[in-house]
PDB file of N, CA and C in Angstrom:
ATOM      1  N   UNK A   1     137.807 -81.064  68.165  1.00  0.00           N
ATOM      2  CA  UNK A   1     138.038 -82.042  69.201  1.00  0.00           C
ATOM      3  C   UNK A   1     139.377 -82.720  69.023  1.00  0.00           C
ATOM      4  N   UNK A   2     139.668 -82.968  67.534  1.00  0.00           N
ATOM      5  CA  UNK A   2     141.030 -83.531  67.344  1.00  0.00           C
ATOM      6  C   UNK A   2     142.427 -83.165  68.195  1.00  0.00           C
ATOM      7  N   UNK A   3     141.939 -81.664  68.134  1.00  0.00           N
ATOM      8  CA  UNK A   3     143.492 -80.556  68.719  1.00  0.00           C
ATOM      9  C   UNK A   3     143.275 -80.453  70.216  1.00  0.00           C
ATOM     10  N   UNK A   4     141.670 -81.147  70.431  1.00  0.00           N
ATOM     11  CA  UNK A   4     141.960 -80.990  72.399  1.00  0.00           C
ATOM     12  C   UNK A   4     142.475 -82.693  72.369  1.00  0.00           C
ATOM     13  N   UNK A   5     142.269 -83.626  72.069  1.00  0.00           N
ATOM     14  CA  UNK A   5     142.783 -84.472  71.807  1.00  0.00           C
ATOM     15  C   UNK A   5     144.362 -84.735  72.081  1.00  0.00           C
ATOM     16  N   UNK A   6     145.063 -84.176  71.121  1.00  0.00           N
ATOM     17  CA  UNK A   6     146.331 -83.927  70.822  1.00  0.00           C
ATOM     18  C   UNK A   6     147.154 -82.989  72.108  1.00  0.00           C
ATOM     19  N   UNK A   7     146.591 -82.330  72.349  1.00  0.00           N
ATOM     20  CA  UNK A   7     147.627 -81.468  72.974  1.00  0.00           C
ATOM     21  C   UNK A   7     147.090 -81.802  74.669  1.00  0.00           C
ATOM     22  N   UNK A   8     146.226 -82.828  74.978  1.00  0.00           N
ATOM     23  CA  UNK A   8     146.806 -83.194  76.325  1.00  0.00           C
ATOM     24  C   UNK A   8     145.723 -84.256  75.949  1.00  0.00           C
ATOM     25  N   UNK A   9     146.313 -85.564  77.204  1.00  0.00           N
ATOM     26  CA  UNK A   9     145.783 -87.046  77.473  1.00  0.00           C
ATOM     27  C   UNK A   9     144.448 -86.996  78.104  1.00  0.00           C
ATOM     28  N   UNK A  10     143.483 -87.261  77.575  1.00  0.00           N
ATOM     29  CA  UNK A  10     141.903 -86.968  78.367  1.00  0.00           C
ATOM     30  C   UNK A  10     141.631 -88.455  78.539  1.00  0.00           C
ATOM     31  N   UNK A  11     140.930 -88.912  79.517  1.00  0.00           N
ATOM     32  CA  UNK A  11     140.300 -90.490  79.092  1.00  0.00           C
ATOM     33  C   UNK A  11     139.099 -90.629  78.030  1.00  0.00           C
ATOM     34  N   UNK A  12     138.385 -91.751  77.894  1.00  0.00           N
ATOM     35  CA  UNK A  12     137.910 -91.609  77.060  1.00  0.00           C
ATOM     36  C   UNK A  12     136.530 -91.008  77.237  1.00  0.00           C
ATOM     37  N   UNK A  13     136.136 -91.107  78.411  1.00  0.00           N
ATOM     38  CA  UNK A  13     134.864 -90.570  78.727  1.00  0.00           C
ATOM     39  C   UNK A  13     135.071 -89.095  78.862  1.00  0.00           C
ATOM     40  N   UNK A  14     136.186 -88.895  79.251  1.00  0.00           N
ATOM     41  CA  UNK A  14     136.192 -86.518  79.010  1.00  0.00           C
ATOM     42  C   UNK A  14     136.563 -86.614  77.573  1.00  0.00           C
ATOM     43  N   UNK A  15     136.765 -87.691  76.460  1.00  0.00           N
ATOM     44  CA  UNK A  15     136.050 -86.738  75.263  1.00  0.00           C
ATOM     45  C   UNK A  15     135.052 -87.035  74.739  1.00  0.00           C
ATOM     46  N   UNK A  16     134.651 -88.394  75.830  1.00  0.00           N
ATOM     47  CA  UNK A  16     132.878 -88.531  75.001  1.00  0.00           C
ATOM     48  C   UNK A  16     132.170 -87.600  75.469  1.00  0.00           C
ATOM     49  N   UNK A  17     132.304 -86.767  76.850  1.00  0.00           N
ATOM     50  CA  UNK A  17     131.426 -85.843  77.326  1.00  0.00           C
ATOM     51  C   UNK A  17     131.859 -84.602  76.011  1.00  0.00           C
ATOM     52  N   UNK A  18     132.614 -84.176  75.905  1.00  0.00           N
ATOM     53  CA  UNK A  18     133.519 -83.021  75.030  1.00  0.00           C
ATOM     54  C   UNK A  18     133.148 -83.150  73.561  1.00  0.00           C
ATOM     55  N   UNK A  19     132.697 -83.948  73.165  1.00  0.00           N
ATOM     56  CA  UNK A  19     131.956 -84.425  71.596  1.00  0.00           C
ATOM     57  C   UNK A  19     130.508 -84.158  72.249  1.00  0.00           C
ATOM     58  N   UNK A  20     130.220 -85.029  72.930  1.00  0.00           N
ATOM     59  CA  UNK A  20     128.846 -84.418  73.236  1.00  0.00           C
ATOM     60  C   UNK A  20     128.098 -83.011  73.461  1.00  0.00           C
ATOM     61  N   UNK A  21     128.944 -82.598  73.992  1.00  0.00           N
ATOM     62  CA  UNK A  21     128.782 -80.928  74.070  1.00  0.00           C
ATOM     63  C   UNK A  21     128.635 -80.800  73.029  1.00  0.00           C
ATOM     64  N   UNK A  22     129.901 -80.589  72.430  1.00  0.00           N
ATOM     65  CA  UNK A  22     129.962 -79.812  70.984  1.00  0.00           C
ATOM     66  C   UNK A  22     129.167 -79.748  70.146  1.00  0.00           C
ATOM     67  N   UNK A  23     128.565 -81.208  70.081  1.00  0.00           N
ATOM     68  CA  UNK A  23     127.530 -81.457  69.272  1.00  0.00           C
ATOM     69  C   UNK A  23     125.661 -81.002  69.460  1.00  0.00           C
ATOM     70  N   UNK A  24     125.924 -81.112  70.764  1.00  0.00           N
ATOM     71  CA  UNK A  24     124.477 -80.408  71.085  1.00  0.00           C
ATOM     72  C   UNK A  24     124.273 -79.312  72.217  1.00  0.00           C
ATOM     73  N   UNK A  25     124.873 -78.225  71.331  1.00  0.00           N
ATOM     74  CA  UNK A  25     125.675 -76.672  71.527  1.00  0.00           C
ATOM     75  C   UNK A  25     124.140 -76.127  71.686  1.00  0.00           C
ATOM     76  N   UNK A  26     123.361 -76.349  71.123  1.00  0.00           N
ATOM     77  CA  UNK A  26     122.134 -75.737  70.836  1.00  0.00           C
ATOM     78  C   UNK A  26     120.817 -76.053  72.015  1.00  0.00           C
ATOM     79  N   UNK A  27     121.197 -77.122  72.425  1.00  0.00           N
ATOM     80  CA  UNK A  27     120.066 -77.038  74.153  1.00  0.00           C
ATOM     81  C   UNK A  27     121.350 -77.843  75.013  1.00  0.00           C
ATOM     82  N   UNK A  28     120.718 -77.541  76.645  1.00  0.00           N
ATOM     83  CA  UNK A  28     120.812 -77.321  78.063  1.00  0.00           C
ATOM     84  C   UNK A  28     121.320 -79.098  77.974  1.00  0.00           C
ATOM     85  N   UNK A  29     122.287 -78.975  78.322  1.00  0.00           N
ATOM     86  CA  UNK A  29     123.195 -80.059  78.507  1.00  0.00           C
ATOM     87  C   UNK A  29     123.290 -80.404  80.337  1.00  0.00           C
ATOM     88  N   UNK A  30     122.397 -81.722  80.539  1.00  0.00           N
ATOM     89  CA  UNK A  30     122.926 -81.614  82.283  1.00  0.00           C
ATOM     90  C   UNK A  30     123.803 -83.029  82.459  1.00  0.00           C
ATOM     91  N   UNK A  31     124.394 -82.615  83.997  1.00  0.00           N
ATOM     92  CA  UNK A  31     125.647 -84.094  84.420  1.00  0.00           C
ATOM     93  C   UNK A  31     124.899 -85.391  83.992  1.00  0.00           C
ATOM     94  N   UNK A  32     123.759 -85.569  84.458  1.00  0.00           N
ATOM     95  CA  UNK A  32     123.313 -86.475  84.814  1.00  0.00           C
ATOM     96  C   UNK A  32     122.995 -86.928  83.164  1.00  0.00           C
ATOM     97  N   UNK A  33     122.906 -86.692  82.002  1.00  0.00           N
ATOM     98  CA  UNK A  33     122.328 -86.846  80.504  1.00  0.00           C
ATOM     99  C   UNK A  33     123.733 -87.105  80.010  1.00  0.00           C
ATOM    100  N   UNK A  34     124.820 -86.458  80.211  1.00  0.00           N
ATOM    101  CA  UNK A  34     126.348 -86.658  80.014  1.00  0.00           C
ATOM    102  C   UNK A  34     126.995 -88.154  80.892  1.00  0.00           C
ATOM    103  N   UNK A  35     126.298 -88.486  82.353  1.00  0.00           N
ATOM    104  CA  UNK A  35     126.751 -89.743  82.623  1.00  0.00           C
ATOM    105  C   UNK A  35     126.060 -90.458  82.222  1.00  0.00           C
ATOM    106  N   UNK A  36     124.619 -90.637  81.738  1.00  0.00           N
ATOM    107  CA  UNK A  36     124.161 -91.576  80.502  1.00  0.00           C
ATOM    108  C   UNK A  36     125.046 -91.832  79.463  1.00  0.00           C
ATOM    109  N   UNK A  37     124.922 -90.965  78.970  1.00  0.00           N
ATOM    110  CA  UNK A  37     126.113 -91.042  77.707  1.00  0.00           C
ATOM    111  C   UNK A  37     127.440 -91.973  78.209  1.00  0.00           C
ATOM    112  N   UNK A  38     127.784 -91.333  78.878  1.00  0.00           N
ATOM    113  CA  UNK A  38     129.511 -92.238  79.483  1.00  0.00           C
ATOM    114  C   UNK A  38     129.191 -93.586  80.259  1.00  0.00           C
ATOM    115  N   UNK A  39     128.384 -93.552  80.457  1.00  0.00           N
ATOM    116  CA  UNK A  39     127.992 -94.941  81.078  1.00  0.00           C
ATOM    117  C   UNK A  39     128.591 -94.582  83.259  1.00  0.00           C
ATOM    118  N   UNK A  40     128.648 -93.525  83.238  1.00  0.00           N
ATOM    119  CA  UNK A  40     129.331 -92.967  84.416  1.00  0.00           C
ATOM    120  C   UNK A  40     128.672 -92.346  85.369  1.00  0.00           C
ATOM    121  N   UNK A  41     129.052 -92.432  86.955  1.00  0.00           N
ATOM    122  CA  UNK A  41     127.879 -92.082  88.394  1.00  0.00           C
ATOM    123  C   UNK A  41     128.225 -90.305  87.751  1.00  0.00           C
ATOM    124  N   UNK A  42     126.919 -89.651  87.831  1.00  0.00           N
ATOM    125  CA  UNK A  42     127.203 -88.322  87.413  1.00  0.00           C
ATOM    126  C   UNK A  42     128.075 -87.696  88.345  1.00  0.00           C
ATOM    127  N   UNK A  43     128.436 -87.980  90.294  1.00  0.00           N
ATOM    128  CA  UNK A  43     129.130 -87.558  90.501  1.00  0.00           C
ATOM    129  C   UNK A  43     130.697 -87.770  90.584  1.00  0.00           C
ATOM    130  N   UNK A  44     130.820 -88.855  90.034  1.00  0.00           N
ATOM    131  CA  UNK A  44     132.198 -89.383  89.475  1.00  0.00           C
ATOM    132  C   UNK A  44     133.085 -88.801  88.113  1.00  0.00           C
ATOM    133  N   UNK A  45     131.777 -88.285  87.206  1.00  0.00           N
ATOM    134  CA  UNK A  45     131.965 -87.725  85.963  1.00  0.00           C
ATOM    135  C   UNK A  45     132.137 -86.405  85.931  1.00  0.00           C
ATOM    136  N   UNK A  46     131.401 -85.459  87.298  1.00  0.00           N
ATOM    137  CA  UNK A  46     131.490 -84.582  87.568  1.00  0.00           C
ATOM    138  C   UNK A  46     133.156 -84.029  88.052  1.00  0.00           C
ATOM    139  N   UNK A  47     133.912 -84.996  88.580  1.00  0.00           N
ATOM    140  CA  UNK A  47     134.863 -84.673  89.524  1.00  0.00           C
ATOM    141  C   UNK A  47     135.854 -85.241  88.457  1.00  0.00           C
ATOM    142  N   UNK A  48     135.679 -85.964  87.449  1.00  0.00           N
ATOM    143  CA  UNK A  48     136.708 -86.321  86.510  1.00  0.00           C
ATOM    144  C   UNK A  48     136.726 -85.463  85.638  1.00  0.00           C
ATOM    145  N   UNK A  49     135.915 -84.392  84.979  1.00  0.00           N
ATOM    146  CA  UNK A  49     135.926 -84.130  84.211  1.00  0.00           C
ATOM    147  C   UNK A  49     136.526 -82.664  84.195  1.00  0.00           C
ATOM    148  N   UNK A  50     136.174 -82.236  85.993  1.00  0.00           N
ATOM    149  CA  UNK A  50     137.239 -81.157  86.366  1.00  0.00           C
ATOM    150  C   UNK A  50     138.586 -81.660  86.311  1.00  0.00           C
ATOM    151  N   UNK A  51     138.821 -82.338  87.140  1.00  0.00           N
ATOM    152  CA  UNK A  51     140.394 -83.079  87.382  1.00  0.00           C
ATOM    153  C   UNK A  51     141.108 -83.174  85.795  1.00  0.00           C
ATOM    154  N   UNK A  52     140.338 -83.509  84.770  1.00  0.00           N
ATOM    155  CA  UNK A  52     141.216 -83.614  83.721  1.00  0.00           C
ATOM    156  C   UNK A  52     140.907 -82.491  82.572  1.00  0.00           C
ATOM    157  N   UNK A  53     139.980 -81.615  82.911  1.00  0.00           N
ATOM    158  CA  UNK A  53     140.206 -80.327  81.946  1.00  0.00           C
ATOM    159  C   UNK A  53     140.209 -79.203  82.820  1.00  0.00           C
ATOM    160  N   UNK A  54     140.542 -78.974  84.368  1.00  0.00           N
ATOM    161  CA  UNK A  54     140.416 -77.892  84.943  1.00  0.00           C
ATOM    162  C   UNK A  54     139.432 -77.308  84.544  1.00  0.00           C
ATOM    163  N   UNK A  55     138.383 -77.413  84.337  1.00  0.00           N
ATOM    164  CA  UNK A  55     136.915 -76.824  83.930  1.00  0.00           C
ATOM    165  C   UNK A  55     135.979 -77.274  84.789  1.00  0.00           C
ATOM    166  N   UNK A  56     135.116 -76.151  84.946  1.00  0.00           N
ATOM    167  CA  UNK A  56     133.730 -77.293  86.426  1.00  0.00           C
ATOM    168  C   UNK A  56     133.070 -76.088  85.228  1.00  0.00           C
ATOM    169  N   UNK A  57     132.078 -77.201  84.610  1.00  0.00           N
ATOM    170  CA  UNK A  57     130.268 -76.656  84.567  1.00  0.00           C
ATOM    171  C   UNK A  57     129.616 -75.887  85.928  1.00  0.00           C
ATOM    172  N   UNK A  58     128.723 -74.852  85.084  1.00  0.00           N
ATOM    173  CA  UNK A  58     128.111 -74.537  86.375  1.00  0.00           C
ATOM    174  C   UNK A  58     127.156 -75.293  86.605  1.00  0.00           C
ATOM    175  N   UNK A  59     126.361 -76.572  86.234  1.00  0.00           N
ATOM    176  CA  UNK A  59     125.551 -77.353  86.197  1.00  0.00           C
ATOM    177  C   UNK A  59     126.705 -78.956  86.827  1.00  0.00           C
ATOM    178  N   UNK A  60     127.956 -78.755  86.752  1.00  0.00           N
ATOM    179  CA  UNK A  60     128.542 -79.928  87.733  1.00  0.00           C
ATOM    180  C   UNK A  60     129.027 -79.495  88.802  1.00  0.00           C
TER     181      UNK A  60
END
């Protein structure tokens, strides 16, 4: 996480979602359990989290 960190500006909630993943690699991760976590409307978190890693979940 350090080196996605480093090599471009994420806010802080695309790397609390991005730690979160990582960390629970092992079951079904949905938007709505990730905007718990961030404190964020899942479809706000959904559209930020493309916008700042060019990545869309197939579950966002």
């Amino acid at each position: 996480m350090s080196a996605l960190r480093k090599s471009k500006i994420f806010s802080k909630q695309v790397v609390l979602c991005v730690n979160y993943i990582y960390e629970n690699l092992h079951k079904k991760i949905t938007v709505e359990e990730l905007a718990e976590h961030t404190g964020l409307n899942a479809s706000y978190l959904s559209r930020l989290f493309e916008k700042e890693t060019a990545r869309r979940s197939r579950s966002m």
